[in-house]
C-alpha atoms as a PDB file:
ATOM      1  CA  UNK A   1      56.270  99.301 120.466  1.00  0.00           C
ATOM      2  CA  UNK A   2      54.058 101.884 122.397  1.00  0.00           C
ATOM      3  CA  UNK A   3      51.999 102.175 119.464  1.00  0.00           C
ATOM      4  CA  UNK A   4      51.519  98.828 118.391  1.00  0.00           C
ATOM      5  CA  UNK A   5      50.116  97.883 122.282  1.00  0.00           C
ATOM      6  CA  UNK A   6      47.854 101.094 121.770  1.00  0.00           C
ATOM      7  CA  UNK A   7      46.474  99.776 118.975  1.00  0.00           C
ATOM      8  CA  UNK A   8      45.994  96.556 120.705  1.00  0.00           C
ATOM      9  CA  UNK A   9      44.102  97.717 123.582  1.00  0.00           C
ATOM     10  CA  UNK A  10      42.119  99.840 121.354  1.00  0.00           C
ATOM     11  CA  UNK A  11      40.518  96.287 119.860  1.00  0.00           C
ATOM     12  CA  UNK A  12      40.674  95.019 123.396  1.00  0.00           C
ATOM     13  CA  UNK A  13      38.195  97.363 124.321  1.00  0.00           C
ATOM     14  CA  UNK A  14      34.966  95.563 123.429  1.00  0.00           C
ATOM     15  CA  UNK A  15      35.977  93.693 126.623  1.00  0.00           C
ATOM     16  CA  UNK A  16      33.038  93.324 129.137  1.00  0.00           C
ATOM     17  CA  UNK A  17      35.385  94.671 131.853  1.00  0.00           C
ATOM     18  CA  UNK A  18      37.476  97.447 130.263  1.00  0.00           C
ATOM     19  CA  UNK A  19      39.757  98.016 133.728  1.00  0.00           C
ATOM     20  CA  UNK A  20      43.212  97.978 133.365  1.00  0.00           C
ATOM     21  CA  UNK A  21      44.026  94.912 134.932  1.00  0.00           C
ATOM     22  CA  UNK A  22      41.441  92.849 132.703  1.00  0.00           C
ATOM     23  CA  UNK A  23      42.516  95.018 129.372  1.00  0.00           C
ATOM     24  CA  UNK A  24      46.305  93.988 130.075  1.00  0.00           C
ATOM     25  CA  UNK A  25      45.012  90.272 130.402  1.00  0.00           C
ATOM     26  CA  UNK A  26      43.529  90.435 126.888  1.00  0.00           C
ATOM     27  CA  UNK A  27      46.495  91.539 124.976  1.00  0.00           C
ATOM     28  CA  UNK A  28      48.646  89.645 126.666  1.00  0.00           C
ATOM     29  CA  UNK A  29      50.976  92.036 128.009  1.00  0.00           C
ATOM     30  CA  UNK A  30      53.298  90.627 130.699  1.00  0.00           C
ATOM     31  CA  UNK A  31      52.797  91.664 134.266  1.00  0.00           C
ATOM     32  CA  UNK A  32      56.070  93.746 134.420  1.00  0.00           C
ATOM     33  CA  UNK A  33      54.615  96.120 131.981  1.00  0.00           C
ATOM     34  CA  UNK A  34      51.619  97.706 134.307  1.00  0.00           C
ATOM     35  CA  UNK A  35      53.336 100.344 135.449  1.00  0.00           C
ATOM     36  CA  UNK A  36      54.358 101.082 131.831  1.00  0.00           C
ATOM     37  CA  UNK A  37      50.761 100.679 130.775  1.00  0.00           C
ATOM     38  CA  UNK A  38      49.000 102.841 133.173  1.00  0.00           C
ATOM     39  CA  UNK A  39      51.886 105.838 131.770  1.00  0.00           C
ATOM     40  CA  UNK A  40      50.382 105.189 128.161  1.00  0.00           C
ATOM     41  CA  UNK A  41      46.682 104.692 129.167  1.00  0.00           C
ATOM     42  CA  UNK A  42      46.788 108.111 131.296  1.00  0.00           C
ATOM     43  CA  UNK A  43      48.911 110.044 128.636  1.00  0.00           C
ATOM     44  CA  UNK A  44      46.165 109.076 126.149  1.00  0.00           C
ATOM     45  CA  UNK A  45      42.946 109.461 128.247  1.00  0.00           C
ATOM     46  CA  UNK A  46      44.131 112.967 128.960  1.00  0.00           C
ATOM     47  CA  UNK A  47      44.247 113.571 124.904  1.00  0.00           C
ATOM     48  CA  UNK A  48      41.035 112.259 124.408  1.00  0.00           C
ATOM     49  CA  UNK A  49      42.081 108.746 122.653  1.00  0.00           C
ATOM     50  CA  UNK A  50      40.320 107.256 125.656  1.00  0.00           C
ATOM     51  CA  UNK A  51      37.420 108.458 127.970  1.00  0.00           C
ATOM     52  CA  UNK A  52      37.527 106.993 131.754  1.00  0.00           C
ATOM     53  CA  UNK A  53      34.728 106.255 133.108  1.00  0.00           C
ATOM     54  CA  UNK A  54      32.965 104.296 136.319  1.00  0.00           C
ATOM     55  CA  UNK A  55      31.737 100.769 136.293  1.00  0.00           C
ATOM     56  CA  UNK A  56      30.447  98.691 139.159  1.00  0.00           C
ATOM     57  CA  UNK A  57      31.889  95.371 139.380  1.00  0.00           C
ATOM     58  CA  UNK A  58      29.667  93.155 142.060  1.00  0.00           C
ATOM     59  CA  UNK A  59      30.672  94.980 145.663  1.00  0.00           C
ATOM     60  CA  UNK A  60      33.386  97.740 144.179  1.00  0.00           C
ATOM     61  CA  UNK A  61      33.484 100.601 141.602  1.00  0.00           C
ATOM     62  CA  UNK A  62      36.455 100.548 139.199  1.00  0.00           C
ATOM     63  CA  UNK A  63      37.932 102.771 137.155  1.00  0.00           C
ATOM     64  CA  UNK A  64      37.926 101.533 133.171  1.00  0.00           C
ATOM     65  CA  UNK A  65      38.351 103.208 129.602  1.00  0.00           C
ATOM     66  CA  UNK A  66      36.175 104.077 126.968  1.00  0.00           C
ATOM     67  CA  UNK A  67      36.902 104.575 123.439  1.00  0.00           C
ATOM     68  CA  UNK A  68      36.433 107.778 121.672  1.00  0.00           C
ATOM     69  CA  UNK A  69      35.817 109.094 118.005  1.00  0.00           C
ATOM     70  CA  UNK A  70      39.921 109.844 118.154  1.00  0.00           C
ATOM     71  CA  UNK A  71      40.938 106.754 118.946  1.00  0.00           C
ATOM     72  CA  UNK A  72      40.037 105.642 115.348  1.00  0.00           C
ATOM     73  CA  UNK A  73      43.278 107.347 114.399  1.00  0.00           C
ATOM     74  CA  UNK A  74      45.594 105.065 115.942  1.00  0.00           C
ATOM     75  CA  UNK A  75      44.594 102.685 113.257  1.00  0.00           C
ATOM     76  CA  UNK A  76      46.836 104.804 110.933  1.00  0.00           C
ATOM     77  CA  UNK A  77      49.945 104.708 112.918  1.00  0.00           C
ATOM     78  CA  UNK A  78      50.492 101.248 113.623  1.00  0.00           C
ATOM     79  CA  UNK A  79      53.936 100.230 113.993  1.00  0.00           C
ATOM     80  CA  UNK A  80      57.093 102.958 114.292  1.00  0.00           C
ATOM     81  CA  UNK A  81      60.792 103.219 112.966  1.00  0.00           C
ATOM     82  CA  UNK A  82      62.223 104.992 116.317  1.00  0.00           C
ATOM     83  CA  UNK A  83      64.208 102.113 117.539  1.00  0.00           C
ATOM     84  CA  UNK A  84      65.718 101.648 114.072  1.00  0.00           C
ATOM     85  CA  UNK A  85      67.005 105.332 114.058  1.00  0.00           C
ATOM     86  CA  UNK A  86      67.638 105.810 117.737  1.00  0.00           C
ATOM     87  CA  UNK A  87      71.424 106.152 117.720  1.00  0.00           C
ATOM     88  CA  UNK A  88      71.334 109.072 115.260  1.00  0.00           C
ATOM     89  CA  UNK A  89      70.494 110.868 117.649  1.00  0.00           C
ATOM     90  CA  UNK A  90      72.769 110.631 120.482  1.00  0.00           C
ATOM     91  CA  UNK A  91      74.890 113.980 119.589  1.00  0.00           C
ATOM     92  CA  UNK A  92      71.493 115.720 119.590  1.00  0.00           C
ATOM     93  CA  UNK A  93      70.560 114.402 122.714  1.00  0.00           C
ATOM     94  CA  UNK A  94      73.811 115.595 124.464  1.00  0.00           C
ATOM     95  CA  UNK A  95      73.035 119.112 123.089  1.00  0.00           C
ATOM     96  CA  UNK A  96      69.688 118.683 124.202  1.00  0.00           C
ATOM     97  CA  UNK A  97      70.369 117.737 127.996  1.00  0.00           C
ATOM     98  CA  UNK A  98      73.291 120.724 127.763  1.00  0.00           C
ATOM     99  CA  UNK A  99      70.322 123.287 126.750  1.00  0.00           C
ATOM    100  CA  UNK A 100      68.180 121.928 129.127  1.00  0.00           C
ATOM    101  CA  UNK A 101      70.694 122.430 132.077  1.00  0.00           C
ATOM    102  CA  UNK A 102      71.257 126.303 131.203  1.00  0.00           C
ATOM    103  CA  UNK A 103      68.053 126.797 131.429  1.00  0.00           C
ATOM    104  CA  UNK A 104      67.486 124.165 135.058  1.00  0.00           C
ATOM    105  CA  UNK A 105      70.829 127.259 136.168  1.00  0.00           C
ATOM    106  CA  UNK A 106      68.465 130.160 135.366  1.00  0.00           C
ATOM    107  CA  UNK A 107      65.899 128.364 137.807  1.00  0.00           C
ATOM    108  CA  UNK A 108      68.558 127.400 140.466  1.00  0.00           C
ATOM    109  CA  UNK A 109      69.372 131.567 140.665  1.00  0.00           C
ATOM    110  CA  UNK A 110      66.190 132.275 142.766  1.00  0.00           C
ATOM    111  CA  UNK A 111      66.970 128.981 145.094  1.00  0.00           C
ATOM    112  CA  UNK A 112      70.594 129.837 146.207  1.00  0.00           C
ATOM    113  CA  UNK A 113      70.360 129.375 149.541  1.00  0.00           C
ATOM    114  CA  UNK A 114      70.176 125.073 148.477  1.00  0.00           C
ATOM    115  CA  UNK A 115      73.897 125.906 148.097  1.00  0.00           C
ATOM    116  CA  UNK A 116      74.714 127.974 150.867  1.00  0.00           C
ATOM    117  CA  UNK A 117      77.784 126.337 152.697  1.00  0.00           C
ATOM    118  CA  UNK A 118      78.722 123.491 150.427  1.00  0.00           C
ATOM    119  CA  UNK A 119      81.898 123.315 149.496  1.00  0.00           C
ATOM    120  CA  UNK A 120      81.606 120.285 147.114  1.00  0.00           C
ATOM    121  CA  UNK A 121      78.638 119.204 144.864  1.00  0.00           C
ATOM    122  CA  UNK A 122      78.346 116.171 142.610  1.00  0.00           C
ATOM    123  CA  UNK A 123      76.525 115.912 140.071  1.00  0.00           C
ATOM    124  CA  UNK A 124      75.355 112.162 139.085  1.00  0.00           C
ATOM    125  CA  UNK A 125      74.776 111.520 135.348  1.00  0.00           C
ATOM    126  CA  UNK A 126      75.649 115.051 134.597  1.00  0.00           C
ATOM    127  CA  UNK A 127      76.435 114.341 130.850  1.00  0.00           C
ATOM    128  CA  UNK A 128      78.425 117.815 129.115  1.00  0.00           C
ATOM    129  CA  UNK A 129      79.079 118.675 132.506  1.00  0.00           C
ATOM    130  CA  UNK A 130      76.485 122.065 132.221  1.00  0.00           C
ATOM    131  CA  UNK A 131      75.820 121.490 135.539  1.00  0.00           C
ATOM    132  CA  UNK A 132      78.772 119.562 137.650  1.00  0.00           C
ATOM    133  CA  UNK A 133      79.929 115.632 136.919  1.00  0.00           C
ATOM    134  CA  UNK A 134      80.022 111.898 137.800  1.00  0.00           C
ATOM    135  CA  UNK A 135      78.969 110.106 134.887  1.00  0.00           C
ATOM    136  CA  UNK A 136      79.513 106.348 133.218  1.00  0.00           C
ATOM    137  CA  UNK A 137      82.917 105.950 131.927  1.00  0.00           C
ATOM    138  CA  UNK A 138      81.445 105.912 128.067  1.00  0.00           C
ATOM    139  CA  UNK A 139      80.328 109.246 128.217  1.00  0.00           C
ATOM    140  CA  UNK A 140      83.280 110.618 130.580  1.00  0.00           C
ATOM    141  CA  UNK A 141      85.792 109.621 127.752  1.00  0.00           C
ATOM    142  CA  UNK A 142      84.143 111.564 124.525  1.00  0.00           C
ATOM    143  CA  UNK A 143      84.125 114.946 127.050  1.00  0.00           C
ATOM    144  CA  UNK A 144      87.152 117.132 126.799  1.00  0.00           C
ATOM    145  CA  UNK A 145      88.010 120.036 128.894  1.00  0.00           C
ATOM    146  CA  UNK A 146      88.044 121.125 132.558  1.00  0.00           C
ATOM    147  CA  UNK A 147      88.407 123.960 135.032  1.00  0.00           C
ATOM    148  CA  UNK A 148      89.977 124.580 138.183  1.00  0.00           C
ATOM    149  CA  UNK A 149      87.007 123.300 140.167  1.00  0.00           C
ATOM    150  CA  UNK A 150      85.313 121.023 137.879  1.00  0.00           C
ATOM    151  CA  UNK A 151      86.355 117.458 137.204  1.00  0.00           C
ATOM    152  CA  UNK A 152      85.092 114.220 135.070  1.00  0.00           C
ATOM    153  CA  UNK A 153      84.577 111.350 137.496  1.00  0.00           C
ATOM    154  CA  UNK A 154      83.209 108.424 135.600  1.00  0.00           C
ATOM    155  CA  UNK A 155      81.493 105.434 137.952  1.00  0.00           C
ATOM    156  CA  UNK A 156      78.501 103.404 138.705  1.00  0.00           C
ATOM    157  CA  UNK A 157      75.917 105.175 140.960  1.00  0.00           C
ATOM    158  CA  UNK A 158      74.579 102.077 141.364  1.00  0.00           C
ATOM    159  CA  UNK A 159      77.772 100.784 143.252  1.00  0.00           C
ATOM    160  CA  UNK A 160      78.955 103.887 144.662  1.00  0.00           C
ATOM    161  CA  UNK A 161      79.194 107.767 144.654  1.00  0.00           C
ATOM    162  CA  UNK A 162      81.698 110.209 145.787  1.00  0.00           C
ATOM    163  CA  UNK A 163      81.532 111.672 149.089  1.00  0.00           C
ATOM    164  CA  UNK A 164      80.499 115.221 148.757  1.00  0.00           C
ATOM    165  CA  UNK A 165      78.547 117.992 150.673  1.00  0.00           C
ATOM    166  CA  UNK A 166      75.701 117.404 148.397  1.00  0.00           C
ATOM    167  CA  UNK A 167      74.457 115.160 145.225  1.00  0.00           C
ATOM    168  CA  UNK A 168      72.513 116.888 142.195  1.00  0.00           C
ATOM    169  CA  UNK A 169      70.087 114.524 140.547  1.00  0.00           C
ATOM    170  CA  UNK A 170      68.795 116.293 137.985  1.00  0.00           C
ATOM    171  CA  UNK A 171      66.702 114.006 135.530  1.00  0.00           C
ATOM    172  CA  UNK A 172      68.113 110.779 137.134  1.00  0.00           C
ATOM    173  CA  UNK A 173      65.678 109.261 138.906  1.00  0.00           C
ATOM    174  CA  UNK A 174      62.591 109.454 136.769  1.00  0.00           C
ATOM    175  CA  UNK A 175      65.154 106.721 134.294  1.00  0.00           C
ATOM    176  CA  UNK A 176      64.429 104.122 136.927  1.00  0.00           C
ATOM    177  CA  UNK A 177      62.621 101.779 138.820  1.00  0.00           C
ATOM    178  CA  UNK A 178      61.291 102.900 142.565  1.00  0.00           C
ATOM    179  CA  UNK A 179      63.448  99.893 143.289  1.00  0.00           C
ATOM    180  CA  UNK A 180      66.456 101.035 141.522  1.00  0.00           C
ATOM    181  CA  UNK A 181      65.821 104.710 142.684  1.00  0.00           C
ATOM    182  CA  UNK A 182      66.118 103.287 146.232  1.00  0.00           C
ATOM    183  CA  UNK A 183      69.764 102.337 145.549  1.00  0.00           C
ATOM    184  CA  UNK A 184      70.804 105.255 143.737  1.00  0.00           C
ATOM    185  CA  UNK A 185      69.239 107.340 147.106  1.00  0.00           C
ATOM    186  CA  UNK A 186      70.935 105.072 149.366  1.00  0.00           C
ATOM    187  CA  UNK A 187      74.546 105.431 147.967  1.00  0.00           C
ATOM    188  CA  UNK A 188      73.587 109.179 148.018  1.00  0.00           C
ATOM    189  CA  UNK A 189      72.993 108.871 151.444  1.00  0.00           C
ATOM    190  CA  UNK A 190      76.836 107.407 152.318  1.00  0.00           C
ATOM    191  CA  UNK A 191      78.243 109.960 149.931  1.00  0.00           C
ATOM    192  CA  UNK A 192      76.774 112.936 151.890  1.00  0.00           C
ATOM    193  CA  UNK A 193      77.095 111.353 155.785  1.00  0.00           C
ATOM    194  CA  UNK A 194      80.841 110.840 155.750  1.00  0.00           C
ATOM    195  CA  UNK A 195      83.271 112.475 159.091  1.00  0.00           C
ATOM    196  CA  UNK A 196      79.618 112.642 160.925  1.00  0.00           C
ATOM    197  CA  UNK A 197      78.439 115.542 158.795  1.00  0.00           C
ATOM    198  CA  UNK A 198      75.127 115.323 157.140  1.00  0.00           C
ATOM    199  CA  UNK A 199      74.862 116.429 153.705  1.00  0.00           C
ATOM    200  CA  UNK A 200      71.912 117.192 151.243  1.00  0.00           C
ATOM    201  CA  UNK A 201      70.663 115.457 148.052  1.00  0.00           C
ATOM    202  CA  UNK A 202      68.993 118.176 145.523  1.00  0.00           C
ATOM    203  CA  UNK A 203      66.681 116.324 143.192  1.00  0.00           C
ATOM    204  CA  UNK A 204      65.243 117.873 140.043  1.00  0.00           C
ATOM    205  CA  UNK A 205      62.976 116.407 137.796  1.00  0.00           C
ATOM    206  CA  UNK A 206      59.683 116.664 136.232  1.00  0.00           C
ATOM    207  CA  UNK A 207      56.265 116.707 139.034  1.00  0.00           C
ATOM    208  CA  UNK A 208      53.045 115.568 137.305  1.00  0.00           C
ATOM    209  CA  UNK A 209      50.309 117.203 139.136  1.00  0.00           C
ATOM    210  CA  UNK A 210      47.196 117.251 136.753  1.00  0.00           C
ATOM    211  CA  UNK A 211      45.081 118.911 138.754  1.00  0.00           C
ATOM    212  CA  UNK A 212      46.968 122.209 139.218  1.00  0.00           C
ATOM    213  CA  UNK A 213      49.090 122.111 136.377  1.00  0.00           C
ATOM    214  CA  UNK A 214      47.293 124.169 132.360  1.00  0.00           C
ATOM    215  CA  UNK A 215      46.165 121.370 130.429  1.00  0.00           C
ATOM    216  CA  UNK A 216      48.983 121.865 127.633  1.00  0.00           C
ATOM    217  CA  UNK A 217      51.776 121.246 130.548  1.00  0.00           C
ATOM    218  CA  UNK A 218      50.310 118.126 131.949  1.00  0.00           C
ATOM    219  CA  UNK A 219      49.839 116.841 128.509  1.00  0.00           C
ATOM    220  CA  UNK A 220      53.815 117.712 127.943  1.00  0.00           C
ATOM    221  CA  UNK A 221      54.028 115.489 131.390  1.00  0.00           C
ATOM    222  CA  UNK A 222      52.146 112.882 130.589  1.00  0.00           C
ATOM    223  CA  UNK A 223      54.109 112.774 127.243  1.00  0.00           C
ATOM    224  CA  UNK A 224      57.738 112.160 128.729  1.00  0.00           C
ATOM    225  CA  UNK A 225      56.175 109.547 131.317  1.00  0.00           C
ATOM    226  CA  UNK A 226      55.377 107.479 128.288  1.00  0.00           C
ATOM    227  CA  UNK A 227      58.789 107.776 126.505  1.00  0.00           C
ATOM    228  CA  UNK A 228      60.597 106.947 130.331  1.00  0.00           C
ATOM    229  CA  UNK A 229      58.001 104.097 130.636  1.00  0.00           C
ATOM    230  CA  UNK A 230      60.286 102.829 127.255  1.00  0.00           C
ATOM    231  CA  UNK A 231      62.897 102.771 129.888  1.00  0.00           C
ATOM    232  CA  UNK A 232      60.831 101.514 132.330  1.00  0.00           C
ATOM    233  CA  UNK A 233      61.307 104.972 134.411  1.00  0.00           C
ATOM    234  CA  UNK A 234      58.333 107.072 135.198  1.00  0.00           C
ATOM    235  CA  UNK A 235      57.656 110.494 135.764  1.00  0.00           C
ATOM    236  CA  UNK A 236      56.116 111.134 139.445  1.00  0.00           C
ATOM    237  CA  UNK A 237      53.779 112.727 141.626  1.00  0.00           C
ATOM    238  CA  UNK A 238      55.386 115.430 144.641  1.00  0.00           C
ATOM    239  CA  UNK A 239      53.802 112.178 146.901  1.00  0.00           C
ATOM    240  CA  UNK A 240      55.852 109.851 144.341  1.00  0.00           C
END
């Protein structure tokens, strides 16, 4: 779908006024989308599919998008088969998010004092259970195995978590809304404040920063804001 709207603004472009508000006007894409539409726009402006430029519109400068010699390619890959194969990969994906959480354990090693004093830790969404567990009943009931300290909890973390001395959100939040992610934060919240203690939440997920962040990263960035704009997530700023 991402591709076909690409290709779609690409024609839209001969617009007089080629800022984003006026481009998503012209191919009509409904106004819930922006968000998901500024994700692709930057993701491809930073490849070079798109140039942004300046343009004075009566008393304010806007931002707006040019095309480029590359942006003739996306003529050749209109349309995509991804949604029609999508649940092949769900094994994949759970080895995937396992992987990725050895590697998030390496990190946590040089940031131990996060952990210093807790006694319990949830983990929302934890999937394999790499890391620690609540998860949605579905996925709770294909795991298998356990440990003296580690147990499958499966829930809603949009209803409620349980009370621990800290929550782990470890590629959680960028799957929602800022609305949703309010909710999730706030039933953190009462999970961590229970008997008048005051507990911690310990988010980690990706930080675009384009301006400090090697080219090749950002465009890796940029890249998984556009596939959790398919969800509509986002990836965000430190400031997000």
């Amino acid at each position: 779908m991402a591709v076909i709207q690409v290709r779609s603004l690409k024609v839209k472009l001969s617009c007089t006024d080629n800022c984003l508000p006026s481009l998503i006007l012209c191919v009509s894409i409904p106004a819930t989308k922006v968000v998901q539409v500024q994700s692709l726009m930057q993701y491809l402006a930073h490849n070079g599919f798109f140039e942004k430029v300046r343009i004075h519109d009566k008393r304010e400068e806007k931002e707006a998008h040019a095309l480029t010699v590359a942006s003739e390619l996306l003529d050749l890959i209109y349309g995509s088969f991804f949604p029609k194969t999508l649940h092949i990969y769900n094994e994949s994906f759970n080895d995937a998010m396992a992987s990725d959480s050895q590697m998030s354990n390496l990190a946590l090693r040089d940031y131990n004092v996060i952990f210093e004093g807790l006694k319990s830790i949830v983990d929302v969404g934890g999937g394999t259970g790499t890391i620690a567990k609540i998860d949605r009943p579905h996925v709770v009931d294909s795991l298998s195995g356990s440990s003296n300290n580690l147990s499958y909890v499966g829930g809603d973390m949009f209803k409620s978590i349980p009370e621990a001395d800290a929550i782990l959100l470890k590629l959680i939040l960028h799957n929602w809304t800022d609305n949703d992610c309010i909710k999730i934060l706030n039933n953190c919240k009462k999970a961590i404040s229970s008997d008048d203690k005051r507990g911690k939440v310990i988010v980690i997920d990706v930080v675009i920063n384009e301006n400090q962040d090697e080219h090749q990263v950002t465009t890796l960035k940029l890249l998984l804001d556009v596939n959790m704009a398919c969800l509509n997530g986002k990836e965000r700023s430190e400031e997000e």
